[in-house]
C-alpha atoms as a PDB file:
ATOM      1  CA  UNK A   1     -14.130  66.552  37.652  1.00  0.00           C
ATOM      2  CA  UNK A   2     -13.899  62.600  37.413  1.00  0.00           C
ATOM      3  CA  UNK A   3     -10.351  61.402  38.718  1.00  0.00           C
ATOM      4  CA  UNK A   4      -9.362  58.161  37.257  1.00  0.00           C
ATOM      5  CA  UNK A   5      -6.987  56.013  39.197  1.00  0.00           C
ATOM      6  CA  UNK A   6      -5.771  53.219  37.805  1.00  0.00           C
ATOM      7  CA  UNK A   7      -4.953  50.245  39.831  1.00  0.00           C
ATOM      8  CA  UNK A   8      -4.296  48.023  37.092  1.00  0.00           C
ATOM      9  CA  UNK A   9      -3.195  48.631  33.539  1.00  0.00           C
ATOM     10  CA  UNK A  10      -6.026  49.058  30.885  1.00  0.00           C
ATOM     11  CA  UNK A  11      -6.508  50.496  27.952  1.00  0.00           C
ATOM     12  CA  UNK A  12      -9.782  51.995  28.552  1.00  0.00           C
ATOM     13  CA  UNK A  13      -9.976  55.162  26.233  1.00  0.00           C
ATOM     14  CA  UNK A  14     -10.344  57.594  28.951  1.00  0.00           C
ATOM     15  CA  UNK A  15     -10.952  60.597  26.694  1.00  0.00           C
ATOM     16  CA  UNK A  16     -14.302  58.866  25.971  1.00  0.00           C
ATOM     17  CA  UNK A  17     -15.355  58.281  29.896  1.00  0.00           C
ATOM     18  CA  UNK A  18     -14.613  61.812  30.561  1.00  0.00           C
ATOM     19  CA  UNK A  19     -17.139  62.800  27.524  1.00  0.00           C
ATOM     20  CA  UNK A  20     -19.631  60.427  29.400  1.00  0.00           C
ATOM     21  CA  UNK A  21     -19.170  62.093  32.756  1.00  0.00           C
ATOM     22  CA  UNK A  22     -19.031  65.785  30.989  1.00  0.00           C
ATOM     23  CA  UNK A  23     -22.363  65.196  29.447  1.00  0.00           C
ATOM     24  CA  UNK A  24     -24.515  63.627  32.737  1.00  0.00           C
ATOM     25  CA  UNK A  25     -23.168  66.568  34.484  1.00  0.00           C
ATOM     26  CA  UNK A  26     -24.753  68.613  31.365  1.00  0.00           C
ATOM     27  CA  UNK A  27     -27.956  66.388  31.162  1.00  0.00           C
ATOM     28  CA  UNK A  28     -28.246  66.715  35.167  1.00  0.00           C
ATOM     29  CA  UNK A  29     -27.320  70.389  35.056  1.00  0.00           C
ATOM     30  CA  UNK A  30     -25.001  69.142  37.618  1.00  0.00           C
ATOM     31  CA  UNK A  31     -22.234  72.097  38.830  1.00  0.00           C
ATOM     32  CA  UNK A  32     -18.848  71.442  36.955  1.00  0.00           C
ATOM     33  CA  UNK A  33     -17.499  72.086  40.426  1.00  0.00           C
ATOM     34  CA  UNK A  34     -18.540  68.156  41.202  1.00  0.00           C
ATOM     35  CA  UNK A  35     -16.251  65.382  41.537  1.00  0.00           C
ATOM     36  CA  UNK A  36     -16.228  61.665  41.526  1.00  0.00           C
ATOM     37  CA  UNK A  37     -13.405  59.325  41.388  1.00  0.00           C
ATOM     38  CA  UNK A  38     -13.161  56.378  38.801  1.00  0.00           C
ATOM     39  CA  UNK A  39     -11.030  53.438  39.835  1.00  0.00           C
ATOM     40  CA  UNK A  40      -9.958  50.692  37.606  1.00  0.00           C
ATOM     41  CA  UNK A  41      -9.357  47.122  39.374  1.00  0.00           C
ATOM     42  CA  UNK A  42      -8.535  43.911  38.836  1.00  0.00           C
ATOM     43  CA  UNK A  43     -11.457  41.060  40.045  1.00  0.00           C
ATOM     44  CA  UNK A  44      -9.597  40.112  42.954  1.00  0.00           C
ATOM     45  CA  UNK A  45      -9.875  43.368  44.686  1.00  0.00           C
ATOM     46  CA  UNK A  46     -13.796  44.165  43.034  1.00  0.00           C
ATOM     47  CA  UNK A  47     -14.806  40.750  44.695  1.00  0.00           C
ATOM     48  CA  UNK A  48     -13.334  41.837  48.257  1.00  0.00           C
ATOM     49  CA  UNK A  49     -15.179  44.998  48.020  1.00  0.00           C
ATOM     50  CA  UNK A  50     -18.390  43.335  46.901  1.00  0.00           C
ATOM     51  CA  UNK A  51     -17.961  41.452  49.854  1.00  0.00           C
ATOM     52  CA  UNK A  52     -16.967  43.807  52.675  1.00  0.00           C
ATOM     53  CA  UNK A  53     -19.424  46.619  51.169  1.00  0.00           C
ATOM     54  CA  UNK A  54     -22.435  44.453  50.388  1.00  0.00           C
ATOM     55  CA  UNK A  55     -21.687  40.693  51.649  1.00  0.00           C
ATOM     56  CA  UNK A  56     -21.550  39.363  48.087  1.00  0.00           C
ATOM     57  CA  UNK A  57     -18.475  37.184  47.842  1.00  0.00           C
ATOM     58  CA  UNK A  58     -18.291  37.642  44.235  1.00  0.00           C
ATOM     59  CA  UNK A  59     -16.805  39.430  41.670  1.00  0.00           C
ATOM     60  CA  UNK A  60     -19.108  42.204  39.934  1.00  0.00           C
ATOM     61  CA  UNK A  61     -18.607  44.899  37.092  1.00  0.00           C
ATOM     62  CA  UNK A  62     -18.920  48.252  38.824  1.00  0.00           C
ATOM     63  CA  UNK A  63     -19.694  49.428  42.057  1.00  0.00           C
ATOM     64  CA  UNK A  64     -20.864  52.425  43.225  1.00  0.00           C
ATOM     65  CA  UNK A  65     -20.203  54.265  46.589  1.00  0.00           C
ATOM     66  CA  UNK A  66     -22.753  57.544  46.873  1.00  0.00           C
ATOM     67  CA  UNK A  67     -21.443  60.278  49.312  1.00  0.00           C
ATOM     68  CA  UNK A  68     -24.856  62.357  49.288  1.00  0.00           C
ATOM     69  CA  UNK A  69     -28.087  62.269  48.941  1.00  0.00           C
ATOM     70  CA  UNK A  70     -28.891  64.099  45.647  1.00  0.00           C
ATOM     71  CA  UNK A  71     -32.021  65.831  45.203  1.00  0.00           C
ATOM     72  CA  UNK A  72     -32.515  67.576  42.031  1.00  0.00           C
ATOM     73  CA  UNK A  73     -32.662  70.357  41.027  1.00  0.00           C
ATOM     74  CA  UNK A  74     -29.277  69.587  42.072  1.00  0.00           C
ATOM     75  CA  UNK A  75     -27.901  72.820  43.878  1.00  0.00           C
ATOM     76  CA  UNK A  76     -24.700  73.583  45.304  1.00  0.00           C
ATOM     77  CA  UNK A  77     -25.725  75.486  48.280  1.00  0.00           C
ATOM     78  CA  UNK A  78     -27.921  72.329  49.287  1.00  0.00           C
ATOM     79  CA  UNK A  79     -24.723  70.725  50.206  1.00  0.00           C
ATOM     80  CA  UNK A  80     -22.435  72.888  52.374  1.00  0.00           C
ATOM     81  CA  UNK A  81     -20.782  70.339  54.172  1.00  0.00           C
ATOM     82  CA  UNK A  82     -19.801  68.353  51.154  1.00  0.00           C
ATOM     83  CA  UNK A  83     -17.636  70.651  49.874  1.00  0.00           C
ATOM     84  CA  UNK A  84     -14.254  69.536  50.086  1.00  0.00           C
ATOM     85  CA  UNK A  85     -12.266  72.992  51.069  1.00  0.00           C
ATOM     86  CA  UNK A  86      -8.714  72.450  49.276  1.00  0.00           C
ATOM     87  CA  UNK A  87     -10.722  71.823  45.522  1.00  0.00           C
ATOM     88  CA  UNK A  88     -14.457  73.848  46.164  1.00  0.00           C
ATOM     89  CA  UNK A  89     -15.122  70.663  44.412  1.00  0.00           C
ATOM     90  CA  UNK A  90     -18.803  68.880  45.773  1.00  0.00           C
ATOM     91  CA  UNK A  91     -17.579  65.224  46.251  1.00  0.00           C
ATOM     92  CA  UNK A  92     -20.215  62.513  44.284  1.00  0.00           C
ATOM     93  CA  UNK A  93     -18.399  59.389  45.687  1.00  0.00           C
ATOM     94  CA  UNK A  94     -16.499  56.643  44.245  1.00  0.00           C
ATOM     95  CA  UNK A  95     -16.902  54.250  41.419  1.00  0.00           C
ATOM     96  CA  UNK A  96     -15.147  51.067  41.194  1.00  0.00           C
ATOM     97  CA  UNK A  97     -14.887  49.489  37.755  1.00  0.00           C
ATOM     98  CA  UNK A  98     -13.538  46.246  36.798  1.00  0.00           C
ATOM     99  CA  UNK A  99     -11.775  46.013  33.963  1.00  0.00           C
ATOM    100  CA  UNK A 100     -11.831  41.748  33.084  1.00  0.00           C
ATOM    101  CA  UNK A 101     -15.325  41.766  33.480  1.00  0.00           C
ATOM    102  CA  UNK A 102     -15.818  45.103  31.294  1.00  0.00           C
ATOM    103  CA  UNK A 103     -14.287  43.019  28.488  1.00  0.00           C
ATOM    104  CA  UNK A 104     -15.933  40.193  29.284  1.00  0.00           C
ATOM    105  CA  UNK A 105     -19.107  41.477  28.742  1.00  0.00           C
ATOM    106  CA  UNK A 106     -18.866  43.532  25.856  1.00  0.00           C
ATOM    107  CA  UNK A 107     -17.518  39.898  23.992  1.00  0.00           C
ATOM    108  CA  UNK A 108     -20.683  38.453  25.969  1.00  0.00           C
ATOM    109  CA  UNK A 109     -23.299  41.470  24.871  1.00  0.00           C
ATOM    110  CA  UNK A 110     -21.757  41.998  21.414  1.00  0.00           C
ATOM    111  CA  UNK A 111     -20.129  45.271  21.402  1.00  0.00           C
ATOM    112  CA  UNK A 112     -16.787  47.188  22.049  1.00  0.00           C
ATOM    113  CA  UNK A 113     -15.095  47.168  24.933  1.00  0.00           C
ATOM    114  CA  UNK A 114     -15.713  51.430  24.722  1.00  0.00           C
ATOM    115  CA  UNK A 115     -19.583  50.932  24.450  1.00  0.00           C
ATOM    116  CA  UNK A 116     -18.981  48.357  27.666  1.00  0.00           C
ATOM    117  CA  UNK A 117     -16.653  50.839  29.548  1.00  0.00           C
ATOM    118  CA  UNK A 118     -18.963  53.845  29.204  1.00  0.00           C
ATOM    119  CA  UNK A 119     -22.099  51.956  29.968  1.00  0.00           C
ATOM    120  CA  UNK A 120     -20.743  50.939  33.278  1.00  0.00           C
ATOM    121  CA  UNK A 121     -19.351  54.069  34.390  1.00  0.00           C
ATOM    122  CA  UNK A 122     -22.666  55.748  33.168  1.00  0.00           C
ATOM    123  CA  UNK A 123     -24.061  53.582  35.194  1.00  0.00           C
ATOM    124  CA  UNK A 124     -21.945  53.618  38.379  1.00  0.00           C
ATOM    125  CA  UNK A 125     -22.441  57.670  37.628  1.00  0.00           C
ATOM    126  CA  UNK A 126     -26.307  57.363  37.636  1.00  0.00           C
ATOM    127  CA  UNK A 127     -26.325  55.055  40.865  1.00  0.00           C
ATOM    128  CA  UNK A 128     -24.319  58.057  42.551  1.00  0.00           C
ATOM    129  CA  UNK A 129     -27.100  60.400  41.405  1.00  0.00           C
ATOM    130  CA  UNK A 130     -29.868  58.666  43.327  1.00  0.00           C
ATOM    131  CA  UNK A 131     -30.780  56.000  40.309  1.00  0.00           C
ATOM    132  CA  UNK A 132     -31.220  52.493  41.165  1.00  0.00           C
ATOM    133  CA  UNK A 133     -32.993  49.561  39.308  1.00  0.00           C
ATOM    134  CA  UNK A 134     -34.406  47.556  42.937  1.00  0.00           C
ATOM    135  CA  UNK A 135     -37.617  47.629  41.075  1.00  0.00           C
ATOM    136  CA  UNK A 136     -38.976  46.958  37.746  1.00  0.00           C
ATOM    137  CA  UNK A 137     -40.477  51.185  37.602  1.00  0.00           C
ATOM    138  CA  UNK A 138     -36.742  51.933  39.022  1.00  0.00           C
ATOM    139  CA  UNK A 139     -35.227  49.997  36.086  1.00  0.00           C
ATOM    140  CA  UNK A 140     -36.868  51.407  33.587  1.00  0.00           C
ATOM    141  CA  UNK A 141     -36.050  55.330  34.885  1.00  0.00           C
ATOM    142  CA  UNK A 142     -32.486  54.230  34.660  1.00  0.00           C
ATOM    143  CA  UNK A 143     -32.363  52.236  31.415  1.00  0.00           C
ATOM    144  CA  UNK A 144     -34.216  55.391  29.867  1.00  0.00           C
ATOM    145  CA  UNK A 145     -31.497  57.716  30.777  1.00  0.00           C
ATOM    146  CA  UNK A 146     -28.535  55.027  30.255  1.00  0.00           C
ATOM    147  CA  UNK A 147     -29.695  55.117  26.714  1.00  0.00           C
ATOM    148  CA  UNK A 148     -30.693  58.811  26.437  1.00  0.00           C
ATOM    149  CA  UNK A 149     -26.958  59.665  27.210  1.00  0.00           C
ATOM    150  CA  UNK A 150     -25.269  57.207  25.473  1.00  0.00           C
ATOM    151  CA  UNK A 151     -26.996  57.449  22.121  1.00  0.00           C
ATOM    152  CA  UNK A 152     -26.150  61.619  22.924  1.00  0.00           C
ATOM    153  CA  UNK A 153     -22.783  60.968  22.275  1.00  0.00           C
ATOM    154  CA  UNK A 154     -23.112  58.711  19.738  1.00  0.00           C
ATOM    155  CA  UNK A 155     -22.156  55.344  21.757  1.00  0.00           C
ATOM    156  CA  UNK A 156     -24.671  52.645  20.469  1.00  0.00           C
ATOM    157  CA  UNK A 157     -24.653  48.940  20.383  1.00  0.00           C
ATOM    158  CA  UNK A 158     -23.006  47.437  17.639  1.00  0.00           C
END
């Protein structure tokens, strides 16, 4: 399940993230029991976050806050204890997503504000999942399954 929780007013089309977080749980062959939650900020509180989480007084596009370590094959009896016991639900973490820079950057990269949205919760989604792009071999793993996904659904650069 990916809760969104909007903490400023966007008009991110939502139905679209969800199709982006329904089909890395398919590509991962992730249990639909998992959840992560989506929050949409303004820059002001994305920069205070950057800077408390990671000492980066700036603003950023998305963050990323893994609660496991994820090994795959990703099973859910490898994670007993994550297992929140009101939902059955196997808590990912949190993504924080800003929404002036995600317009920002897709008038900056060229492309819709859609193609910019899902790219950075993709991406905040694939950081949770053990991804990272420290290194150049890192980067590459990612970008290859950034674009796998998104050109699976259809969402390509204009």
């Amino acid at each position: 399940m990916l809760a969104i929780h909007e903490d400023i007013k966007s008009d991110i089309d939502f139905a679209l993230i969800l199709s982006v977080f329904d089909k890395v749980v398919e590509h991962f062959k992730l249990p639909c029991s998992v959840r992560v939650d989506l929050s949409i900020v303004d820059e002001e509180t994305i920069r205070e976050l950057n800077r408390q989480q990671r000492d980066v007084d700036a603003v950023t596009d998305v963050l990323s806050f893994p609660y496991l370590e994820v090994k795959f094959p990703f099973k859910a009896e490898d994670y007993p204890y994550d297992v929140d016991p009101e939902s059955g639900e196997i808590l990912l973490g949190d993504i924080v997503l800003c929404y002036q820079r995600t317009l920002q950057q897709s008038v900056e990269y060229g492309h819709s504000k859609e193609r910019e949205s899902c790219y950075l919760v993709l991406h905040g989604l694939l950081h949770l999942l053990g991804y990272d792009h420290i290194d150049e071999c890192d980067k590459v793993k990612m970008r290859q399954q950034e674009e796998l996904i998104l050109q699976s659904l259809g969402i390509l650069r204009d």
